[in-house]
Protein backbone atom coordinates (compact mmCIF):
# COMPACT_ATOMS: atom_id res chain seq x y z
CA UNK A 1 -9.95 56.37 -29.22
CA UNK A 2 -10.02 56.15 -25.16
CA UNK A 3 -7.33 53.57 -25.39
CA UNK A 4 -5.14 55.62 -27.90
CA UNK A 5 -5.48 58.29 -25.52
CA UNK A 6 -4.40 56.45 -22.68
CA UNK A 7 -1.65 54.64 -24.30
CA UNK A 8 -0.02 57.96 -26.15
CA UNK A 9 -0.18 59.06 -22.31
CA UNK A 10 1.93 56.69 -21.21
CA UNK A 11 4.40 56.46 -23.87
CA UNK A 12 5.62 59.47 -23.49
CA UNK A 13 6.74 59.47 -20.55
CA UNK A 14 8.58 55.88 -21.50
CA UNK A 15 12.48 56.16 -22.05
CA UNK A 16 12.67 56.59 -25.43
CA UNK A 17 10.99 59.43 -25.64
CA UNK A 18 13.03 61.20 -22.73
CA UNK A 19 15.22 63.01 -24.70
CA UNK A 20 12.71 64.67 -27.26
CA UNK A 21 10.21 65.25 -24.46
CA UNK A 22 13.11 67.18 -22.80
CA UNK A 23 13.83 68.88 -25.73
CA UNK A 24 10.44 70.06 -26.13
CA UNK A 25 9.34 70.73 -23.06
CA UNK A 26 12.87 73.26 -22.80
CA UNK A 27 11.89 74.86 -26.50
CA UNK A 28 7.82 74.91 -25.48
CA UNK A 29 8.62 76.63 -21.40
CA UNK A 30 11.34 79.31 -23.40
CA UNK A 31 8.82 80.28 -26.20
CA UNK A 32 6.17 80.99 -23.29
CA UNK A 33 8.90 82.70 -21.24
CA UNK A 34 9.98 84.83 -24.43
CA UNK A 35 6.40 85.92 -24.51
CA UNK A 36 5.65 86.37 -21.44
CA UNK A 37 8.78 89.10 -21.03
CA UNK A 38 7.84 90.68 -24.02
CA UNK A 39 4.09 91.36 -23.18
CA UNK A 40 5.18 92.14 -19.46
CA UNK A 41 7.59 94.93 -20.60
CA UNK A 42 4.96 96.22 -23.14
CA UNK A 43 2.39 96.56 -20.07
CA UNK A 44 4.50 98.13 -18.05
CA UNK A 45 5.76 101.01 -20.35
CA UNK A 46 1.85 101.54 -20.66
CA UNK A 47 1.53 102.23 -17.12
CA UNK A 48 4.54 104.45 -15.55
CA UNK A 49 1.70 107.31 -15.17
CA UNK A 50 -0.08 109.17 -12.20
CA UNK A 51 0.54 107.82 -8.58
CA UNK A 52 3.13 105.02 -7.60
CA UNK A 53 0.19 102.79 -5.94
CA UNK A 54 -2.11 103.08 -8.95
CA UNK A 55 0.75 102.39 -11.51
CA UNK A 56 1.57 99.05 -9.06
CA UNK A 57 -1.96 98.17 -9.16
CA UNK A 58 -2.31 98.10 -12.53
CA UNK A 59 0.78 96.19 -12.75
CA UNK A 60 -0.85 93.59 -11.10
CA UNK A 61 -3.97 93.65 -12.77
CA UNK A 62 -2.11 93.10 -16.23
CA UNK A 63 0.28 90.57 -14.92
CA UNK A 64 -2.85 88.27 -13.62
CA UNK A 65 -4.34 88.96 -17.26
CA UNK A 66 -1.28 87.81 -18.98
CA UNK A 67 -1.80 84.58 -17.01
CA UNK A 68 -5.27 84.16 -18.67
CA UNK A 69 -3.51 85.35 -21.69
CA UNK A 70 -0.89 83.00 -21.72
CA UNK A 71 -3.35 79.92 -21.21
CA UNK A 72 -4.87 81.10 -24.86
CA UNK A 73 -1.50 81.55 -26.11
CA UNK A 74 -0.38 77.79 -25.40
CA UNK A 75 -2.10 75.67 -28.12
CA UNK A 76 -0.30 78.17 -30.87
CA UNK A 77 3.23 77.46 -28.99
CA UNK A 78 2.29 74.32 -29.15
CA UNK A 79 1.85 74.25 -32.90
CA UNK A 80 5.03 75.86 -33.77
CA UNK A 81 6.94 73.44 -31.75
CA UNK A 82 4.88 70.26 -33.01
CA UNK A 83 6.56 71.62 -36.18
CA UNK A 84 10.06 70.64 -34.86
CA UNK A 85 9.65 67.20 -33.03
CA UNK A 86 7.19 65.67 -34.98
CA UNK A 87 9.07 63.50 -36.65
CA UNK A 88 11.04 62.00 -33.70
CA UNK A 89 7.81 61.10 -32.01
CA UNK A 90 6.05 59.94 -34.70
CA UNK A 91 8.86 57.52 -35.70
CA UNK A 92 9.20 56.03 -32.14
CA UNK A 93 5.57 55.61 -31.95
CA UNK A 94 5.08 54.05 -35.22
CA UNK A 95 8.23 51.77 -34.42
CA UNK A 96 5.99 50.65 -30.92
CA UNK A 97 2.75 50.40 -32.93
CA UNK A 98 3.82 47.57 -35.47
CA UNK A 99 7.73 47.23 -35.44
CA UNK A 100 7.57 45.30 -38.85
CA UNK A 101 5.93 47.98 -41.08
CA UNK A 102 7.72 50.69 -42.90
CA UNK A 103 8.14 53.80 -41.03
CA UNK A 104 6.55 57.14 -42.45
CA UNK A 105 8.88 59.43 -44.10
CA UNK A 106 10.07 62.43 -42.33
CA UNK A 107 7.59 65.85 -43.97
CA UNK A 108 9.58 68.49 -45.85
CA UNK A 109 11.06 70.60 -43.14
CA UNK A 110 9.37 73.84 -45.15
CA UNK A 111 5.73 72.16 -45.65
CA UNK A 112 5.83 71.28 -41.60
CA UNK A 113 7.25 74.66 -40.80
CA UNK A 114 4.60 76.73 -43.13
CA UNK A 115 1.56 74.26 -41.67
CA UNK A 116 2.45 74.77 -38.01
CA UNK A 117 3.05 78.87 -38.62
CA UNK A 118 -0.28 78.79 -40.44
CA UNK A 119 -2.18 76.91 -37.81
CA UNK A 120 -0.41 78.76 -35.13
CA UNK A 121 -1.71 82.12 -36.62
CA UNK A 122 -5.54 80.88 -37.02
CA UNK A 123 -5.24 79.36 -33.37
CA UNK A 124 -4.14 83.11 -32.02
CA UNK A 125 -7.59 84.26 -34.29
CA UNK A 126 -9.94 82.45 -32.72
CA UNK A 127 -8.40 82.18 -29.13
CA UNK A 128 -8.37 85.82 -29.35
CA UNK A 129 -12.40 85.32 -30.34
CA UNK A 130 -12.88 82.76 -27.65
CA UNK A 131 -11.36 84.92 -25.13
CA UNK A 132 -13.87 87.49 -25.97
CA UNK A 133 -16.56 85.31 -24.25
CA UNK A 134 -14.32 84.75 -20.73
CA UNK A 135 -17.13 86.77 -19.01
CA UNK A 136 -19.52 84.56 -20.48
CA UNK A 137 -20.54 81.70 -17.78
CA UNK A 138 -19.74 78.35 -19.62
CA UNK A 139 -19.57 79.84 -23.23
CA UNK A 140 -16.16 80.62 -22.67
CA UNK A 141 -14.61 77.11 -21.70
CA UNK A 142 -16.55 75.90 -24.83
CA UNK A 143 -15.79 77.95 -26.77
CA UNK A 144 -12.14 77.43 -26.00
CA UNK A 145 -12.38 73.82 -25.80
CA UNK A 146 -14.53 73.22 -29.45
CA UNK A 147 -12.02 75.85 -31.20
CA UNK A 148 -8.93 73.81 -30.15
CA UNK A 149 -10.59 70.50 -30.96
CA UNK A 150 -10.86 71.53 -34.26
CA UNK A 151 -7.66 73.26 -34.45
CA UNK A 152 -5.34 70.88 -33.01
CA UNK A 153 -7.08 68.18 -34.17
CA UNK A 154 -6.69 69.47 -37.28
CA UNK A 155 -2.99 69.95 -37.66
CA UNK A 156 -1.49 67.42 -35.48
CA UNK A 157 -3.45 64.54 -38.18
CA UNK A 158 -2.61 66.51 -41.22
CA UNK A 159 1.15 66.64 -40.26
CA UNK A 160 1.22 63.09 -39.03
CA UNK A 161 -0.75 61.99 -42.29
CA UNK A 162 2.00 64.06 -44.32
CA UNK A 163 4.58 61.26 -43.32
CA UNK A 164 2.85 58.87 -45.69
CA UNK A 165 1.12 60.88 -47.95
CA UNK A 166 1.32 63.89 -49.81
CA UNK A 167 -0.46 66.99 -48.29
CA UNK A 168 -2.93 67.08 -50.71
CA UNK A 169 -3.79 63.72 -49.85
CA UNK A 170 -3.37 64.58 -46.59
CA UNK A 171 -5.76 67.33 -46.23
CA UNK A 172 -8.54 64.99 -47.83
CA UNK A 173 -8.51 62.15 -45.41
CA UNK A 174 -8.56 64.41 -42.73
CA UNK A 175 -11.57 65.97 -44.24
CA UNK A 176 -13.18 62.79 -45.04
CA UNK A 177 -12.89 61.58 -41.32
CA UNK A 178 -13.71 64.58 -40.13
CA UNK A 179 -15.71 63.76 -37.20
CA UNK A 180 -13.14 61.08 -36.13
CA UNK A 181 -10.55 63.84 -36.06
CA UNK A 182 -12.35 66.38 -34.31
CA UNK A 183 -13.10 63.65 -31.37
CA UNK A 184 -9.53 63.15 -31.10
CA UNK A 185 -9.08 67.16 -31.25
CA UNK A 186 -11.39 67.22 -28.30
CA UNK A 187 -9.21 65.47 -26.27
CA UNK A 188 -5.82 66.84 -27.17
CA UNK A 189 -8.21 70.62 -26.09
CA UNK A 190 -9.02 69.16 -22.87
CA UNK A 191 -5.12 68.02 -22.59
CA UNK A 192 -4.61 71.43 -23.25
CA UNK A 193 -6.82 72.64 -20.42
CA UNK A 194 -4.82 71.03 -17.54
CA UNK A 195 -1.88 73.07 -16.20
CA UNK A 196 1.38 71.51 -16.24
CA UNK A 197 0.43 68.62 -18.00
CA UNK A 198 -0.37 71.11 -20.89
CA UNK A 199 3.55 71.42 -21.76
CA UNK A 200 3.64 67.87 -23.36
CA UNK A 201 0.50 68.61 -25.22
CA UNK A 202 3.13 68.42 -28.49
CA UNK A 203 4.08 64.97 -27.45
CA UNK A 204 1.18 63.49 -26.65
CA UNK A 205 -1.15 65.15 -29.42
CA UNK A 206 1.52 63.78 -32.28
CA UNK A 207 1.76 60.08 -30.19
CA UNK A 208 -2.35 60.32 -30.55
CA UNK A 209 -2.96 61.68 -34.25
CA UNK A 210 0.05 59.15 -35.09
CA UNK A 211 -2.07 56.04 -33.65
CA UNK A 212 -5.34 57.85 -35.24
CA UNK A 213 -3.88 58.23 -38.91
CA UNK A 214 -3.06 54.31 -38.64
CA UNK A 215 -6.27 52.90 -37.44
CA UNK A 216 -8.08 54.83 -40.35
CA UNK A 217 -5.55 54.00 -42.83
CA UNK A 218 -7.02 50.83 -43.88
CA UNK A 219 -10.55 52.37 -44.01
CA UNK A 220 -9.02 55.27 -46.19
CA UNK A 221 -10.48 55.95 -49.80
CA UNK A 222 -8.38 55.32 -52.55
């Protein structure tokens, strides 16, 4: 799993996946920016009371917690554009992986768009839980960390699954290799967890779960 780590690294940074990194990485940096105006101008009609100095220190205050906030706020960006690329990344990775097999068939646009809202939704529930515990010494990071794991770890298979198998089916093999998932969830949480590098996380998390769903293809049940 190391080496599909290190190898989904690299790719996607290789030139044919230039043009759909750039694309997400310009959809993933304006979704963030979206949210990060509209929480900024919610704050600050909240605080335009008492004295000028107190109202401009709690405008700092809030703007360094929507930095925190925003850190919580990635892995469900991340989700909803996963939802978009997916299939461009998954193809060009399956293509390097074994150029002589079929390649997966692209998920209905509605299934991938309802699966990355829904995930997106239960990743803003328990961030919000896991940012509960950012006072807590160590619980906090994870906390963050296991949550993701599972989350991402989660949808990134199932929608890279979907390309050869209905969801159903889907759903079951990630279930039934559950532990194998989560590991590789782990990883894409800890990709999550480094700043900057965390915009790609929808590239490299698909290139991953795409090399993943492969390897335990041929130890799927029928």
């Amino acid at each position: 799993m190391i080496s599909d780590a290190i190898e989904s690294l690299l790719q996607i940074f290789t030139p044919p996946f230039r043009a759909t990194l750039l694309k997400s990485l310009a959809l993933t940096v304006g979704l963030l920016i979206v949210v990060w105006l509209a929480l900024d101008r919610l704050l600050v009609s909240l605080v335009q009371i008492g004295p000028s100095w107190l109202a401009t220190a709690l405008s700092i205050l809030l703007g360094l917690g929507l930095l925190v906030g925003l850190a919580f706020l990635l892995a469900p960006v991340t989700s909803l554009v996963a939802s978009f690329f997916l299939d461009d990344i998954a193809g060009l990775v399956e293509r390097a992986i074994d150029p002589d097999s079929s390649p997966g068939r692209p998920a209905p646009a509605l299934a991938s768009a309802l699966l990355g809202a829904r995930f997106a939704l239960l990743s803003i529930a328990i961030n919000l839980g896991a940012l509960i515990l950012l006072f807590v010494p160590g619980l906090n990071l994870v906390a963050f960390i296991g949550a993701n794991g599972y989350l991402l770890g989660r949808e990134y298979f199932e929608l890279a699954a979907m390309r050869f198998r209905p969801p159903a089916e889907a759903r079951a093999m990630r279930q039934h290799f559950g532990l194998s998932v989560f590991l590789a969830g782990l990883i894409i949480a800890g990709f999550v967890a480094i700043p900057l590098l965390n915009l790609f996380t929808p590239l490299f998390a698909t290139a991953l779960m795409t090399r993943l769903h492969k390897r335990l293809s041929g130890a799927a049940p029928r």
